[in-house]
N, C-alpha and C. Protein backbone atom coordinates (compact mmCIF):
# COMPACT_ATOMS: atom_id res chain seq x y z
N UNK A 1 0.85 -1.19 0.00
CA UNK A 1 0.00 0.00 0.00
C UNK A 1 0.89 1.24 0.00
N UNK A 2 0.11 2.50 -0.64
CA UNK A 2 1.27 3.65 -0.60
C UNK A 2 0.33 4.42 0.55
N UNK A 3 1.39 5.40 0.85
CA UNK A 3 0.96 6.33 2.04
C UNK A 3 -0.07 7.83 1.27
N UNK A 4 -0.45 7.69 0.28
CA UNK A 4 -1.67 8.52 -0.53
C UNK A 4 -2.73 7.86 -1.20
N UNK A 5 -3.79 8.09 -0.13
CA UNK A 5 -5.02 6.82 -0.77
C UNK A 5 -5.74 7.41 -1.62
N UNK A 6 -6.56 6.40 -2.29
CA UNK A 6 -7.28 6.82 -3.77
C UNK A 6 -8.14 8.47 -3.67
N UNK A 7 -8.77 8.50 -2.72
CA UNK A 7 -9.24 9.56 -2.33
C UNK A 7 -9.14 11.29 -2.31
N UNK A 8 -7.28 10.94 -1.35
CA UNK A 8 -6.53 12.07 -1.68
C UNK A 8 -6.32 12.53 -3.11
N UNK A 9 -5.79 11.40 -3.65
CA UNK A 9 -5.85 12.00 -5.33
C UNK A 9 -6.72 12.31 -5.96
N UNK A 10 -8.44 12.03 -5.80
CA UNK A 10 -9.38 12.23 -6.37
C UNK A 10 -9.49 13.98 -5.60
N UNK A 11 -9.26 14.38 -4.55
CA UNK A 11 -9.05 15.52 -4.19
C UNK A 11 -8.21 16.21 -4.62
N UNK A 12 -7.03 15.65 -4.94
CA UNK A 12 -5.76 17.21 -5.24
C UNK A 12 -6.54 17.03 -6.93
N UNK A 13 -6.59 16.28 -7.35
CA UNK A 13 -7.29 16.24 -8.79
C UNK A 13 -8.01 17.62 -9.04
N UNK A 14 -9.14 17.97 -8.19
CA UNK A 14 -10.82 18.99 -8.01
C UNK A 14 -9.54 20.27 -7.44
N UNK A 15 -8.97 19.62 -6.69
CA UNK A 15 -7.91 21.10 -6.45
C UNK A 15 -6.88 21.96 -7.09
N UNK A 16 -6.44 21.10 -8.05
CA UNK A 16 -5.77 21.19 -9.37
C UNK A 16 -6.77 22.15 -10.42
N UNK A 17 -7.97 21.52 -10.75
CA UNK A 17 -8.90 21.56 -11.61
C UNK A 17 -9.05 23.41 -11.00
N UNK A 18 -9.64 23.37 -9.82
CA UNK A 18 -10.34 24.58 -9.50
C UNK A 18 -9.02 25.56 -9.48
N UNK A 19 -8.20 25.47 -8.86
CA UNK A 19 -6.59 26.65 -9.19
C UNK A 19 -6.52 27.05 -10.65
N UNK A 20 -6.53 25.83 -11.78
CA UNK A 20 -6.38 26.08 -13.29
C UNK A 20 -7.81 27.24 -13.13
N UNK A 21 -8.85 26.69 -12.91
CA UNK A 21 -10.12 27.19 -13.01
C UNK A 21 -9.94 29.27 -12.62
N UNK A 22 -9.71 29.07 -11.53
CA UNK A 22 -9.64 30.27 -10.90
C UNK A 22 -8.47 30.95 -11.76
N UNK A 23 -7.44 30.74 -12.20
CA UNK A 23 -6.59 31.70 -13.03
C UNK A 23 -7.24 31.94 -14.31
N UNK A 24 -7.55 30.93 -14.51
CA UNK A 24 -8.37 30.89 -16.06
C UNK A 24 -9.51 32.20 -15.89
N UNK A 25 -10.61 32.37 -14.51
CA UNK A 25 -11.66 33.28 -14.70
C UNK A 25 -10.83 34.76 -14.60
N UNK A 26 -9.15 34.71 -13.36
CA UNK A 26 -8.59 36.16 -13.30
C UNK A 26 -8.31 36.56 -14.18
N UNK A 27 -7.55 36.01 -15.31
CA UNK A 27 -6.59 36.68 -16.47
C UNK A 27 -8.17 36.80 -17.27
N UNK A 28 -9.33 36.26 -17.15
CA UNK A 28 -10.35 36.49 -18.18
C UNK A 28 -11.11 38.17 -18.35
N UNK A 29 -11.34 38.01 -16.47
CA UNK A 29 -11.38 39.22 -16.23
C UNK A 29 -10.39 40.23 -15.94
N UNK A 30 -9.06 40.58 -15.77
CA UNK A 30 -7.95 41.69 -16.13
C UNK A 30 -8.11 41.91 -17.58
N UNK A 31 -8.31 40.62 -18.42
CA UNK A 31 -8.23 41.48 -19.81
C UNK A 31 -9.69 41.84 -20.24
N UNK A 32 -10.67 41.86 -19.60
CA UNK A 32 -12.01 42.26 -19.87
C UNK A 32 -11.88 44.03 -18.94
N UNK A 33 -11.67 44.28 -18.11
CA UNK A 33 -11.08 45.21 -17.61
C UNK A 33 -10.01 46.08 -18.32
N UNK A 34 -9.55 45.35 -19.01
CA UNK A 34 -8.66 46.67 -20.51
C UNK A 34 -9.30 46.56 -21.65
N UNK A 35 -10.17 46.23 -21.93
CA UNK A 35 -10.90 46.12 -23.16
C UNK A 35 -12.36 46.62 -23.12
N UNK A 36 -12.45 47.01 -22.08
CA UNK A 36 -14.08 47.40 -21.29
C UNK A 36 -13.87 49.11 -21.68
N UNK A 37 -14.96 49.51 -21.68
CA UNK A 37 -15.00 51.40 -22.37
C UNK A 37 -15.11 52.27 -21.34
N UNK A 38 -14.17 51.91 -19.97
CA UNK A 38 -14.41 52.66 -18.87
C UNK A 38 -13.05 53.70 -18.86
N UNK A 39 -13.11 55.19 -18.08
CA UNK A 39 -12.01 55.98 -18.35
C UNK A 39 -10.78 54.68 -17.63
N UNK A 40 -9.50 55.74 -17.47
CA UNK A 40 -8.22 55.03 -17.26
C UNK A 40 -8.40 54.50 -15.18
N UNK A 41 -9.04 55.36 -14.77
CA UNK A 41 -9.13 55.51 -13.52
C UNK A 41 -10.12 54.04 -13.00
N UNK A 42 -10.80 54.01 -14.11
CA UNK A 42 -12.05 52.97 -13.58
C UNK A 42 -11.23 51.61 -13.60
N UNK A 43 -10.70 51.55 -14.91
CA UNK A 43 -9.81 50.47 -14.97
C UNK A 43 -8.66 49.73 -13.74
N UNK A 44 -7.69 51.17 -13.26
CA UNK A 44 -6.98 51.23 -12.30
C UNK A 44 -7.63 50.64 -11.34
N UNK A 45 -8.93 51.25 -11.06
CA UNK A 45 -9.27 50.54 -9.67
C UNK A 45 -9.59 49.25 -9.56
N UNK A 46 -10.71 48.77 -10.74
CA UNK A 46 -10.84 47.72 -10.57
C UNK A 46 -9.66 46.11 -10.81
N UNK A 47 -8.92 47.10 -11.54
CA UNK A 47 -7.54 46.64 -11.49
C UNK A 47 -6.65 45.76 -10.35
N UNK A 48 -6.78 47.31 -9.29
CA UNK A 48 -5.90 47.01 -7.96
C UNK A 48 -7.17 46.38 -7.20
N UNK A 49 -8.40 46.25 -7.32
CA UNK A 49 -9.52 45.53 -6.46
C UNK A 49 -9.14 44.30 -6.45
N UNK A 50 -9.04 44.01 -8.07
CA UNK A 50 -8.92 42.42 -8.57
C UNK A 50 -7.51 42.06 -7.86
N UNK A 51 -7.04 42.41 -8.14
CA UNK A 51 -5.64 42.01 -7.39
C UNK A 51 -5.29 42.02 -6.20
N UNK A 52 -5.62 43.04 -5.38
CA UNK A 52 -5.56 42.97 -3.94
C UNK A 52 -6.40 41.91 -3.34
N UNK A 53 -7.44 42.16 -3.47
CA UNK A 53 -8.82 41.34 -3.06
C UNK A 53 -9.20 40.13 -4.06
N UNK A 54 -8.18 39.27 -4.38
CA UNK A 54 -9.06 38.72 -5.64
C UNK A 54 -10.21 37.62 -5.43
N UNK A 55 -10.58 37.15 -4.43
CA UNK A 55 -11.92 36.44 -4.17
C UNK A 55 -12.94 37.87 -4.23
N UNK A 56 -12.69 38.40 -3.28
CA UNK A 56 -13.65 39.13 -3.36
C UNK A 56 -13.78 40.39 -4.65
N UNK A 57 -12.85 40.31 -5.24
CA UNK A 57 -12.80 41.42 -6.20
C UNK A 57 -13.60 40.87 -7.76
N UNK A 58 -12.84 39.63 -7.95
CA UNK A 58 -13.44 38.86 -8.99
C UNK A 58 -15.13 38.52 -8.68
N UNK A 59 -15.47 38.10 -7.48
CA UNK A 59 -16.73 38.14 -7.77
C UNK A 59 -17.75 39.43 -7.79
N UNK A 60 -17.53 40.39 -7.27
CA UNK A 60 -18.02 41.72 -7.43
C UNK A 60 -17.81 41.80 -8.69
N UNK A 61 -16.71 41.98 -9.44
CA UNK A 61 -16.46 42.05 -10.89
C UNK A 61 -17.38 41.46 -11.57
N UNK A 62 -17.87 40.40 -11.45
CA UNK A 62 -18.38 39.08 -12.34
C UNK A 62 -20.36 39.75 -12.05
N UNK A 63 -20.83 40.34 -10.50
CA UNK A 63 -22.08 40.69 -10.71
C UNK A 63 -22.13 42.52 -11.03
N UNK A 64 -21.35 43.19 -10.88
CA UNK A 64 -21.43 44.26 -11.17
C UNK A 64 -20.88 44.42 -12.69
N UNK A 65 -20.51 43.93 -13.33
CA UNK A 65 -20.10 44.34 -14.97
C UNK A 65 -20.13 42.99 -15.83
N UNK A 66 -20.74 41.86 -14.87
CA UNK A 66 -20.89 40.43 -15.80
C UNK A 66 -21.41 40.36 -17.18
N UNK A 67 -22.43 41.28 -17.31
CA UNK A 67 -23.31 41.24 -18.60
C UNK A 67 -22.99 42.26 -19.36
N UNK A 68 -22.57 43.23 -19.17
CA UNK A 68 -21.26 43.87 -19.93
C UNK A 68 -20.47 43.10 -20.54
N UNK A 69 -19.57 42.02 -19.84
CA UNK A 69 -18.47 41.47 -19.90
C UNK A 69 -19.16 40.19 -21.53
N UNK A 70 -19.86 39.86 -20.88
CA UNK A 70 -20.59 39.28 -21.92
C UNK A 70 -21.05 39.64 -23.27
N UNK A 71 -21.27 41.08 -23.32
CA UNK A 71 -21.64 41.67 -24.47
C UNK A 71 -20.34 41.64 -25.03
N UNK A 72 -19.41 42.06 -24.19
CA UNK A 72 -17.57 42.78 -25.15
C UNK A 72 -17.35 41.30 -26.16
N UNK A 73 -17.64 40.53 -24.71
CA UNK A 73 -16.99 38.92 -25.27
C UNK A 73 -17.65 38.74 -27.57
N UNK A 74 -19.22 39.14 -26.85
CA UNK A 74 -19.89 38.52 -28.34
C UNK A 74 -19.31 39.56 -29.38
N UNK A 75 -19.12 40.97 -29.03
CA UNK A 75 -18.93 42.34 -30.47
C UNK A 75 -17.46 41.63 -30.61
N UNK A 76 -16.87 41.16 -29.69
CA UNK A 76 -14.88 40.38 -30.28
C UNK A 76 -15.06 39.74 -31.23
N UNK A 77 -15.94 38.40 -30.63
CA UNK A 77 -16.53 37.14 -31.41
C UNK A 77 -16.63 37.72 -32.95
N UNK A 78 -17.63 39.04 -33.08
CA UNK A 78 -18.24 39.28 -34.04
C UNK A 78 -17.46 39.88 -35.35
N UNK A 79 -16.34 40.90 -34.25
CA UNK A 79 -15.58 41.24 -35.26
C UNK A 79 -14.20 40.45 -35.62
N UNK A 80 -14.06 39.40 -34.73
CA UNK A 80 -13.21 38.15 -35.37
C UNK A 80 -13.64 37.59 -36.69
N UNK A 81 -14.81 37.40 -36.49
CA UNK A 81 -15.50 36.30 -37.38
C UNK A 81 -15.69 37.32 -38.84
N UNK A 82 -16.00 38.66 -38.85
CA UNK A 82 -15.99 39.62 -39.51
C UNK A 82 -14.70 39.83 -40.64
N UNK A 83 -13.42 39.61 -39.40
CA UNK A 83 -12.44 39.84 -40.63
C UNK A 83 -11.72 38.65 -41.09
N UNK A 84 -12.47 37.12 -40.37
CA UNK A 84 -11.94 35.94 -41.00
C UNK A 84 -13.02 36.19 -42.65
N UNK A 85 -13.70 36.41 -42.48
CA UNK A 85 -14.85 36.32 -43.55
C UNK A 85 -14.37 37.51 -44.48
N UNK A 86 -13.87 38.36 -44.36
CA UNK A 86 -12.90 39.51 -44.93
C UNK A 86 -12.10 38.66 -45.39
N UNK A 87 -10.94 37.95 -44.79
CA UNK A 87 -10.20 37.67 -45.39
C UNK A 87 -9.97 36.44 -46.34
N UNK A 88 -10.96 35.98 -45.90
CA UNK A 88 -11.21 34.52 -46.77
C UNK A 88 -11.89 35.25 -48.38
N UNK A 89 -12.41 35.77 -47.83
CA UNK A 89 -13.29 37.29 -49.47
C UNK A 89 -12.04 37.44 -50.42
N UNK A 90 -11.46 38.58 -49.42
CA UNK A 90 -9.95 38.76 -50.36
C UNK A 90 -9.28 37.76 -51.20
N UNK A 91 -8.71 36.69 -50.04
CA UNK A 91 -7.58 35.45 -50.76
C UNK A 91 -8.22 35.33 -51.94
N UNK A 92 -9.81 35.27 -51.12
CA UNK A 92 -10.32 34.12 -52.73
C UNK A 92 -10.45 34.68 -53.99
N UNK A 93 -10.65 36.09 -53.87
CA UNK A 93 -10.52 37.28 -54.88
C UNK A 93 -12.35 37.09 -55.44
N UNK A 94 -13.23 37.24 -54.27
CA UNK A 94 -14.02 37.73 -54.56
C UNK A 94 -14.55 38.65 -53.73
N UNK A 95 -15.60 39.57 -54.40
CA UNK A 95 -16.03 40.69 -53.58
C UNK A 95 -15.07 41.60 -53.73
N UNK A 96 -14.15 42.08 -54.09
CA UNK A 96 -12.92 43.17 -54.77
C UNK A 96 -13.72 43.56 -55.52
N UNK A 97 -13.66 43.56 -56.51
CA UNK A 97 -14.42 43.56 -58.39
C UNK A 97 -15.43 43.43 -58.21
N UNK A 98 -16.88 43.82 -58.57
CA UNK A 98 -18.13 43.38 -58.39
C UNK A 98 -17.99 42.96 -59.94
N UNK A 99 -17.98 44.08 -60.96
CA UNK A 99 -18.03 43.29 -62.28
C UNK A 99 -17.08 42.09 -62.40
N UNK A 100 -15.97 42.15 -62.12
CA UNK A 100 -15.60 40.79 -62.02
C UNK A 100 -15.91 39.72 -61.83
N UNK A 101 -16.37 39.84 -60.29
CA UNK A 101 -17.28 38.65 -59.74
C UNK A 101 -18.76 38.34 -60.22
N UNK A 102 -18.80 39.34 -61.06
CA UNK A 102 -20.55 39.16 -61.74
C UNK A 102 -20.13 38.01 -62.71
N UNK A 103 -19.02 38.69 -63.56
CA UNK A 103 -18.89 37.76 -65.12
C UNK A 103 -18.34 36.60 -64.77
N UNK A 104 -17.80 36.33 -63.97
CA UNK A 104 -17.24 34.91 -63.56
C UNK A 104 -17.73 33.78 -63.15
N UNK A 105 -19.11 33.94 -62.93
CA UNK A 105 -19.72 32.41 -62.26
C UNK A 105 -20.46 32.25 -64.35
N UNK A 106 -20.56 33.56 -65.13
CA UNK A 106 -21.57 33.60 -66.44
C UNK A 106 -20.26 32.77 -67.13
N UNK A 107 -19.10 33.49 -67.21
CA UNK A 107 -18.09 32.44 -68.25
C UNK A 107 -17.96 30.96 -67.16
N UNK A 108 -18.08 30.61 -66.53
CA UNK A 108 -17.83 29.28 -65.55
C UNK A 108 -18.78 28.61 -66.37
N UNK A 109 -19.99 29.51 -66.66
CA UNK A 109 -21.44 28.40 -66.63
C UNK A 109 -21.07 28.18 -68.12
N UNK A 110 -20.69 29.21 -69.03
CA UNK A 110 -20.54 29.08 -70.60
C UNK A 110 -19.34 28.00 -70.96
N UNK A 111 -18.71 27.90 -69.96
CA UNK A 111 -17.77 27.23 -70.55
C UNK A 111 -17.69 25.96 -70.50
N UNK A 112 -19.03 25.62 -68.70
CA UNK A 112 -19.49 24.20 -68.45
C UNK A 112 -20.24 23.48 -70.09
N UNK A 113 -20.93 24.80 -70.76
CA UNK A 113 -21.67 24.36 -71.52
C UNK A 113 -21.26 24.16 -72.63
N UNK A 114 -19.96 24.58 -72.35
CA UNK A 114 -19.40 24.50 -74.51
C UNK A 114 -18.56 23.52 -74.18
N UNK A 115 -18.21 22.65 -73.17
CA UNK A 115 -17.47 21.43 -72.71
C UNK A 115 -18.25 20.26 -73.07
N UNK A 116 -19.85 20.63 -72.11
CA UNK A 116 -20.56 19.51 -72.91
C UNK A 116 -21.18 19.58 -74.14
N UNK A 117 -21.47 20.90 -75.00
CA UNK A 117 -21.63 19.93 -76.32
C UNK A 117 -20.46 19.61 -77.07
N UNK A 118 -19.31 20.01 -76.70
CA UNK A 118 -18.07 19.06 -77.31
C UNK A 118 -18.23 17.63 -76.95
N UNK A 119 -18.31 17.44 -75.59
CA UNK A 119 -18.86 16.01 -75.12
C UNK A 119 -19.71 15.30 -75.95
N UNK A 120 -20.98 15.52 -76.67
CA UNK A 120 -21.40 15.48 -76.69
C UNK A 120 -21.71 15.21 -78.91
N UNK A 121 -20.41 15.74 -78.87
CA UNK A 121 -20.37 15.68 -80.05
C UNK A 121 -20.84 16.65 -81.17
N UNK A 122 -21.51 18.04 -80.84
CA UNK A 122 -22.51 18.51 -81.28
C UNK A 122 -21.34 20.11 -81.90
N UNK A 123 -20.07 20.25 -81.08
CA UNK A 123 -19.01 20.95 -81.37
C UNK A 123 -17.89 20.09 -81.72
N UNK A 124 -16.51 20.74 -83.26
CA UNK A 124 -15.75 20.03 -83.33
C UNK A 124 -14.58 20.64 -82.43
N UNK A 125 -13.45 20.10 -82.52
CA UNK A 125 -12.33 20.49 -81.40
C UNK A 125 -11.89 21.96 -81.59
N UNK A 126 -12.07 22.38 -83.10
CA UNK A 126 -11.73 23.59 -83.71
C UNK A 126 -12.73 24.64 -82.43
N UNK A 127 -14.02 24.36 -83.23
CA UNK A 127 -15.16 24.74 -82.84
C UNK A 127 -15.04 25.28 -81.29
N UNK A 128 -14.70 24.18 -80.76
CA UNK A 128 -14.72 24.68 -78.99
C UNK A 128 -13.40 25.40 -78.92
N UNK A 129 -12.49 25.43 -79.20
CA UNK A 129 -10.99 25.73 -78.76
C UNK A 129 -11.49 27.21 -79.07
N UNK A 130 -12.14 27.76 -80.60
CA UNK A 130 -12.66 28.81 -80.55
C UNK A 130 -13.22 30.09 -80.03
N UNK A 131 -14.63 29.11 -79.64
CA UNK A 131 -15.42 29.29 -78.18
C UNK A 131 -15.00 29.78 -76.95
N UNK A 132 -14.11 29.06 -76.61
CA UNK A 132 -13.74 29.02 -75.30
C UNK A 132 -12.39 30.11 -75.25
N UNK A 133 -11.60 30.39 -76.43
CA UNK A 133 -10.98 31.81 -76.33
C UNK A 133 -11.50 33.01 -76.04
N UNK A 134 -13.00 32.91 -77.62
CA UNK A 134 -13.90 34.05 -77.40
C UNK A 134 -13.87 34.57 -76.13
N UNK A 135 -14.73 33.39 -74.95
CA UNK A 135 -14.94 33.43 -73.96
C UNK A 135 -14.03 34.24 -72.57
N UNK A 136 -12.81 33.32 -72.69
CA UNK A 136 -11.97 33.96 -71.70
C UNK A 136 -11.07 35.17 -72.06
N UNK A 137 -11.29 35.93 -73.55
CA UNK A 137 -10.59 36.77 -73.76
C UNK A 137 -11.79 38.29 -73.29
């Protein structure tokens, strides 16, 4: 038998868990506290609250500006997601050009279609190679 029974470890385990836990909610709220639209002073204080006092500072924090804190969280979310969708636009090189992006799905579709009546037998190789310059020039 060892001198730490199953128990103890199922405890430092929840004690482990809740320490990660508790740094995880401080650093959540210090940086919600610099990112929040309060002057420099408001910040400061609640700053040195959180830190001096941090049981008691963090939870005052959490019912006095919680749903605040919540709103900042979703407009981040929003404008994350805003300039992934920006930038995925750009790479892909659409939405730049509107006429661009207009004529490009019309030659895509013309060119699906002068593929299949070559397929199809109904154009000769001349015929399409033609076509399909017209097209992309």
């Amino acid at each position: 038998m060892t001198g730490y029974p199953l128990l103890d470890v199922f405890w430092t385990m929840f004690e482990f868990f809740l320490w990660v836990l508790w740094f995880f909610l401080l650093f959540k709220i210090i940086t919600d506290i610099f990112r929040s639209d309060m002057n420099g002073w408001g910040k400061a204080g609640w700053l040195v609250f959180v830190i001096l006092l941090p049981l008691v500072g963090v939870l005052v924090y959490l019912i006095a500006r919680g749903g605040s804190m919540a709103r900042r969280d979703a407009e981040a979310r929003a404008q994350a997601d805003a300039a992934f969708k920006d930038y995925v636009r750009q790479a892909a090189g659409t939405g730049t050009d509107e006429a661009a992006a207009a004529s490009a799905p019309g030659t895509a579709d013309q060119l699906a279609k002068l593929a299949k009546l070559k397929e199809d037998g109904h154009l000769t190789e001349q015929e399409y190679q033609t076509a399909k310059a017209r097209l992309l020039t």
